[in-house]
N, C-alpha and C. Protein backbone atom coordinates (compact mmCIF):
# COMPACT_ATOMS: atom_id res chain seq x y z
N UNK A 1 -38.24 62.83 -54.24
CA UNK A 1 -38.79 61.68 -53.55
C UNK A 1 -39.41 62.13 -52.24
N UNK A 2 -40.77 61.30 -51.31
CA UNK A 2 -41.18 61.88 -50.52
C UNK A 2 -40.96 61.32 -49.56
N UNK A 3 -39.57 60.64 -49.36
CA UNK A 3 -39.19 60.19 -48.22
C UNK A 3 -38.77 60.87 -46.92
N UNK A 4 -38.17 61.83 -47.28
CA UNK A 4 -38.25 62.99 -46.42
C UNK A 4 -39.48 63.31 -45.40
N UNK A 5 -40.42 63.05 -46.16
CA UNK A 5 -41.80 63.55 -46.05
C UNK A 5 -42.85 62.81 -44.45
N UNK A 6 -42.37 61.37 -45.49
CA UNK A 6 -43.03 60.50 -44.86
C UNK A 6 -42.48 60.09 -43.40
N UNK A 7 -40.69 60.31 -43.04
CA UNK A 7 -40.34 60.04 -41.78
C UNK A 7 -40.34 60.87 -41.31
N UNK A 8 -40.21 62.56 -41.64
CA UNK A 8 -40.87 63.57 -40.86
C UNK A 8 -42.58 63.48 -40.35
N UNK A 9 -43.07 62.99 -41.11
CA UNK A 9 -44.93 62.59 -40.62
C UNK A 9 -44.33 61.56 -39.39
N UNK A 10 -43.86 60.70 -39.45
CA UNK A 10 -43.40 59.34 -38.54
C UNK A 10 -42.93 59.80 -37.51
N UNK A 11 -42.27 60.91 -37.68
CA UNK A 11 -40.98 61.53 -36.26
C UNK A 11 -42.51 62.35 -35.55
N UNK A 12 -42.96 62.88 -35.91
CA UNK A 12 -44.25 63.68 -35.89
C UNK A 12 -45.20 62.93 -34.61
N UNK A 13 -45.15 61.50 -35.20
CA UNK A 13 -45.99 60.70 -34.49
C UNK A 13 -45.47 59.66 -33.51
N UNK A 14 -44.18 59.33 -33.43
CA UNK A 14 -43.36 58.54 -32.33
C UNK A 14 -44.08 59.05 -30.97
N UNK A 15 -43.73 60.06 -30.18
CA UNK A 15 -44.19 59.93 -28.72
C UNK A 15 -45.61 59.37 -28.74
N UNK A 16 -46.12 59.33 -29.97
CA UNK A 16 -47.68 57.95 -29.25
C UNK A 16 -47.65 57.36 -29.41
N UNK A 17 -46.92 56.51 -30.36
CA UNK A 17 -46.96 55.43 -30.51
C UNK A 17 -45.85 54.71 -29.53
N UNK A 18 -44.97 55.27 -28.77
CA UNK A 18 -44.15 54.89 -27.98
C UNK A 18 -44.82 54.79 -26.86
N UNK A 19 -45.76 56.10 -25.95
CA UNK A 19 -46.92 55.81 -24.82
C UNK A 19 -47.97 54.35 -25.30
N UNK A 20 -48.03 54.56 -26.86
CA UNK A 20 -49.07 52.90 -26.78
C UNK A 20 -48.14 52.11 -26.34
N UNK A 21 -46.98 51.89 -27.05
CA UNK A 21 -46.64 50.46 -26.60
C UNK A 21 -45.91 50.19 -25.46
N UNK A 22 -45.50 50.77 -24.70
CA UNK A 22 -45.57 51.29 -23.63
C UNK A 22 -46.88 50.82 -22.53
N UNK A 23 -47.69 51.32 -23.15
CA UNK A 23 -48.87 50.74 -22.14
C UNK A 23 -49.57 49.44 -22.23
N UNK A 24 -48.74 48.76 -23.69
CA UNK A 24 -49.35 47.53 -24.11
C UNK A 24 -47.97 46.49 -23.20
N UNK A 25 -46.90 47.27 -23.26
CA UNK A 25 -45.93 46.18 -22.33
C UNK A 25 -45.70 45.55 -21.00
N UNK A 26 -46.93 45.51 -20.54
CA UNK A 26 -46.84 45.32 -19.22
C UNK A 26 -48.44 43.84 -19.23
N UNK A 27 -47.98 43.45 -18.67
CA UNK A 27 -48.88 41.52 -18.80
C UNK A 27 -50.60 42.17 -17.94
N UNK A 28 -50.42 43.08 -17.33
CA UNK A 28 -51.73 42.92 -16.85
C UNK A 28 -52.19 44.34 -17.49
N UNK A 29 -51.73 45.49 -17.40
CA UNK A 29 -51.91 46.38 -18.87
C UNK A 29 -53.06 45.56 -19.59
N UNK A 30 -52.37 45.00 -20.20
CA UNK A 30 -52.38 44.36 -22.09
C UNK A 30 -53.87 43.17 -21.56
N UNK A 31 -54.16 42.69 -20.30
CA UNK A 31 -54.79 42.28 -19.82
C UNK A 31 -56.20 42.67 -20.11
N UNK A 32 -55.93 43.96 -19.22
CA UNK A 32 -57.17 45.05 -19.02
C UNK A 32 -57.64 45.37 -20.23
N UNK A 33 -56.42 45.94 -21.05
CA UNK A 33 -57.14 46.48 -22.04
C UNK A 33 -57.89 45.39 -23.31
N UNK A 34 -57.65 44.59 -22.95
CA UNK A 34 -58.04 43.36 -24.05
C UNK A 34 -59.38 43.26 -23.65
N UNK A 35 -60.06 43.67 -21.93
CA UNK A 35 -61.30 43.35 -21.99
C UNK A 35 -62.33 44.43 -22.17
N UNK A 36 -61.36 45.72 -22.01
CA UNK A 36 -61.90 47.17 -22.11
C UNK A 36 -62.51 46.65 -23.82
N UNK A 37 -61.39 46.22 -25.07
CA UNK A 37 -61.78 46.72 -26.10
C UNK A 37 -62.63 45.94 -26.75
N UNK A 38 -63.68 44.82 -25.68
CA UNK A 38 -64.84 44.13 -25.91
C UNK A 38 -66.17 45.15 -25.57
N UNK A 39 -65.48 46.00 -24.35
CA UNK A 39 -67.07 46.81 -23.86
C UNK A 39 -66.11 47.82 -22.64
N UNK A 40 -66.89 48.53 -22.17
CA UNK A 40 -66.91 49.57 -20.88
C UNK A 40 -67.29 49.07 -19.82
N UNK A 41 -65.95 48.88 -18.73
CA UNK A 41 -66.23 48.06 -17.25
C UNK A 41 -65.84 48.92 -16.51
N UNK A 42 -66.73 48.86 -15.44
CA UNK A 42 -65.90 49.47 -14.10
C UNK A 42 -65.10 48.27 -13.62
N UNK A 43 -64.64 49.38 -12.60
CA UNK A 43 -63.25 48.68 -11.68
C UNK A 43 -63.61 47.31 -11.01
N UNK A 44 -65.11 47.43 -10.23
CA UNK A 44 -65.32 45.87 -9.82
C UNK A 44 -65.43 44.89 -11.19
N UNK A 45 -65.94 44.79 -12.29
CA UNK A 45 -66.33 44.14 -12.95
C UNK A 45 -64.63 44.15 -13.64
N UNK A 46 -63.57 45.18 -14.03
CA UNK A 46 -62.03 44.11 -14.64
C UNK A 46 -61.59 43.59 -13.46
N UNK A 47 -61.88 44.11 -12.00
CA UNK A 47 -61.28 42.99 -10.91
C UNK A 47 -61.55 41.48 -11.32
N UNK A 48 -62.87 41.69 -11.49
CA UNK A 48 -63.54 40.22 -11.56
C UNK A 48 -62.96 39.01 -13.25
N UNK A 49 -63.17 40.30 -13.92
CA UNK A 49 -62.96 39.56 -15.21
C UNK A 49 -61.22 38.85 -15.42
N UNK A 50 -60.42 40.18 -15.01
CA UNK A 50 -58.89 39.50 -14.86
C UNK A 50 -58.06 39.46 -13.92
N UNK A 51 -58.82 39.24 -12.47
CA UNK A 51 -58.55 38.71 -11.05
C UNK A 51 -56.95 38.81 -11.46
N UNK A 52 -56.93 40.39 -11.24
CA UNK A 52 -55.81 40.80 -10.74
C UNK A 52 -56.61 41.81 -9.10
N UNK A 53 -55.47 41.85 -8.17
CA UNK A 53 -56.22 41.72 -7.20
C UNK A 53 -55.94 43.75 -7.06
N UNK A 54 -57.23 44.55 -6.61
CA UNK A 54 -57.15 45.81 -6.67
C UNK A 54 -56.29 46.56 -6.20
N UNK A 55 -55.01 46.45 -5.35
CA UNK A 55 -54.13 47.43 -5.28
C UNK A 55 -52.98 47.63 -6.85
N UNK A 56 -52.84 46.33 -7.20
CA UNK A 56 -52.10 46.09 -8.61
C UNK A 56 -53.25 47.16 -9.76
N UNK A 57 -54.76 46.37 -9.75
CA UNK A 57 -55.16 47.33 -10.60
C UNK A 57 -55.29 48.60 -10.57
N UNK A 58 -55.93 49.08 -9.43
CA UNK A 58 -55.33 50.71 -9.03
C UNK A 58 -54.20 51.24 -9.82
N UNK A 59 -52.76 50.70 -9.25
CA UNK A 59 -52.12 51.43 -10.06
C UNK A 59 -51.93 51.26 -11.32
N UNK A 60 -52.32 50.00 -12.18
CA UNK A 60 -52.48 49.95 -13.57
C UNK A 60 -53.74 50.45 -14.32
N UNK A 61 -54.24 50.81 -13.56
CA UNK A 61 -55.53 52.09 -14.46
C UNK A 61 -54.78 53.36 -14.52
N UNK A 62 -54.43 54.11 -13.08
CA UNK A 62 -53.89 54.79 -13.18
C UNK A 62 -52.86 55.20 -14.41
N UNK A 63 -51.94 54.24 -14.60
CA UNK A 63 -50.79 54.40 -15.90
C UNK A 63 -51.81 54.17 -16.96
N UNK A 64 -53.01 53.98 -17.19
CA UNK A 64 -53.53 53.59 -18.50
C UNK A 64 -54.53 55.16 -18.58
N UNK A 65 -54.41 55.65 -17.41
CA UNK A 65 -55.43 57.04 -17.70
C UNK A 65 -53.87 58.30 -17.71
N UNK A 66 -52.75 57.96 -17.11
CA UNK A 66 -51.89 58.74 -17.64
C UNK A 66 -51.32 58.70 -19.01
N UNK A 67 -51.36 57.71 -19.47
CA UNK A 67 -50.83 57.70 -20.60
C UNK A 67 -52.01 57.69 -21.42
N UNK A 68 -52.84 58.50 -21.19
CA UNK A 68 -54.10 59.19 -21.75
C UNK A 68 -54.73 58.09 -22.92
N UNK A 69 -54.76 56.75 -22.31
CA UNK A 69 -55.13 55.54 -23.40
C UNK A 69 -56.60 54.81 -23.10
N UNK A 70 -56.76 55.36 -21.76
CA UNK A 70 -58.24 55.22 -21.49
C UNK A 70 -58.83 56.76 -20.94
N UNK A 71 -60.01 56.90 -20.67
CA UNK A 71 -61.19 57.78 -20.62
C UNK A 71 -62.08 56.85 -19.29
N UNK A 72 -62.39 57.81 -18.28
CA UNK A 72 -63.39 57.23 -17.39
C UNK A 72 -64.53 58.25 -17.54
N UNK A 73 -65.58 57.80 -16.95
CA UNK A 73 -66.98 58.17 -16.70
C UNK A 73 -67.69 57.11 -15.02
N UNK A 74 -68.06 58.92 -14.68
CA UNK A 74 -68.37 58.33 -13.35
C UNK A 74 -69.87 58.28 -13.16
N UNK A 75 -70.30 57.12 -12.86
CA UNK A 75 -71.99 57.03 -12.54
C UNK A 75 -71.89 56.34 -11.37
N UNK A 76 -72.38 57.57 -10.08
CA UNK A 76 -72.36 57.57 -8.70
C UNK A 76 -71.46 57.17 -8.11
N UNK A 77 -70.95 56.16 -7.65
CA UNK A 77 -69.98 55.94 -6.76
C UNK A 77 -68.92 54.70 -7.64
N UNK A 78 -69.27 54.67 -8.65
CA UNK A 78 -68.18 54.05 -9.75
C UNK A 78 -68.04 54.71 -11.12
N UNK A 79 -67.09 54.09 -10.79
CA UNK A 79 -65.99 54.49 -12.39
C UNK A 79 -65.73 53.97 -13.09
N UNK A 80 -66.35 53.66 -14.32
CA UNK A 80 -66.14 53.07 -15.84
C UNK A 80 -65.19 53.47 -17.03
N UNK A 81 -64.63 52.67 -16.89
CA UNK A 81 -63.47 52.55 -18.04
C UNK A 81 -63.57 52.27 -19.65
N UNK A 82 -63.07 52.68 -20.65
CA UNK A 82 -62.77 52.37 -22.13
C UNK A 82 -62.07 52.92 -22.54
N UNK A 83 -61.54 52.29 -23.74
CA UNK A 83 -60.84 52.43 -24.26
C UNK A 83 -60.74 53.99 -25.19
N UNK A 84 -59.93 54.67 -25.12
CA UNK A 84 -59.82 56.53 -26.01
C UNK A 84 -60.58 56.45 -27.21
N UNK A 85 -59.55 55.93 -27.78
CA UNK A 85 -59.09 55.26 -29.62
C UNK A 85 -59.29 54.28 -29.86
N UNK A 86 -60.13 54.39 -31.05
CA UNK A 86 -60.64 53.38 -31.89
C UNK A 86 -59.29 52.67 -32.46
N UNK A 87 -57.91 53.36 -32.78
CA UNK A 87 -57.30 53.00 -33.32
C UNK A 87 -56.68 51.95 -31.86
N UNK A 88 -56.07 51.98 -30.53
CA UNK A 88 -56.35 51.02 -30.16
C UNK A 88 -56.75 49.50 -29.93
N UNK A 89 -57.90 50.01 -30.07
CA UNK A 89 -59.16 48.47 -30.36
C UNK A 89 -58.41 48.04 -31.58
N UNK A 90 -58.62 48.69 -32.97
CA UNK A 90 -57.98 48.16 -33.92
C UNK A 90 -56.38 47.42 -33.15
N UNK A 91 -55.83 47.93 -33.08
CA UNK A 91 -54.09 47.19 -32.59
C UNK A 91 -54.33 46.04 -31.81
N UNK A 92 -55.19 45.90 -30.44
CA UNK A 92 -55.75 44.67 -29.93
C UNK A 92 -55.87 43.96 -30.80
N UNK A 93 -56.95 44.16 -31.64
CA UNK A 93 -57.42 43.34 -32.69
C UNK A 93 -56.42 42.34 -33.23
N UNK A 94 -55.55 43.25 -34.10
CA UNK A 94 -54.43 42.61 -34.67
C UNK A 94 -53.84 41.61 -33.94
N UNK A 95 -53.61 42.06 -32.70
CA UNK A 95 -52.93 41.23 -31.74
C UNK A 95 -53.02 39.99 -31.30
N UNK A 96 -54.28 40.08 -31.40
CA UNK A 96 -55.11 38.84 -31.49
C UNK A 96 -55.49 38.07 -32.07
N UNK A 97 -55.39 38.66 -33.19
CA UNK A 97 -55.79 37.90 -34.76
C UNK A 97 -53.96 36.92 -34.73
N UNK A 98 -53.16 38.13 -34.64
CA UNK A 98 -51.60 37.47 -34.88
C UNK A 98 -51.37 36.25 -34.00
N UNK A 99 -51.38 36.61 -32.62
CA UNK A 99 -50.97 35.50 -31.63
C UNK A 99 -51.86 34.92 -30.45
N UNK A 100 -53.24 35.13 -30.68
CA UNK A 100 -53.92 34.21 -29.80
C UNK A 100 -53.78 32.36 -30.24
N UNK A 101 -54.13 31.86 -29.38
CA UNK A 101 -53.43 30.50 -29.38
C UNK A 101 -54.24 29.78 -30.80
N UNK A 102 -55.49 30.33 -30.94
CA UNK A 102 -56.93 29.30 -31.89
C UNK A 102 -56.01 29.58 -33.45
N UNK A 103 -55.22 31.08 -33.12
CA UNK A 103 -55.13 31.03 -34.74
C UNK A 103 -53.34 31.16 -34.95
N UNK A 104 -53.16 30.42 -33.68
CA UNK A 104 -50.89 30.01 -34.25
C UNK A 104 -51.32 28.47 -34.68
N UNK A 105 -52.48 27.89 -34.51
CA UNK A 105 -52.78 26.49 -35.07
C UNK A 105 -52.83 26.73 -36.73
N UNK A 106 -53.11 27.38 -37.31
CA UNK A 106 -53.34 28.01 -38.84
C UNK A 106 -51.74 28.85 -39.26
N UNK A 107 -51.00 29.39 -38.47
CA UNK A 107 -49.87 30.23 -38.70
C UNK A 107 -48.83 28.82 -39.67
């Protein structure tokens, strides 16, 4: 049987999937990244979008570029954010599909 197999592949892959959710557990985290996995914002534009106010976001980019779940790119004197992994975006997705409010009316 290849059960063996398959929770050795699983044990294999725990420390990322523990840094994702991990970086998805935190309310303004899970915030950010919900608008990252529409498009690529700099720092003024998620201030603006999820008016969290910039010393909070500071250090919640920070934990989202340590836990190596976003990627920046700098053009001149700002810094643009997105999301690593496609697989990511996919998990948002879900997330959204599962428990945004339009579709617990259908659940």
């Amino acid at each position: 049987m290849n059960t063996d197999l398959e929770i050795a592949s699983m044990h294999d892959s725990i420390d990322i999937v523990v840094t994702i959710l991990k970086s998805l557990a935190n309310t303004d985290r899970l915030l950010i990244l919900c608008h990252l996995a529409k498009q690529e914002l700099n720092v003024s534009q998620i201030e603006e979008m999820t008016q969290i106010n910039q010393p909070t976001l500071s250090q919640q980019l920070m934990m989202l570029r340590k836990s190596d779940v976003v990627s920046t790119r700098r053009d001149g004197k700002q810094i643009f954010y997105s999301i690593k992994d496609e697989k990511m975006v996919q998990l948002l997705n879900t997330l959204y599909q599962l428990y945004c409010p339009k579709n617990l009316i259908n659940a």
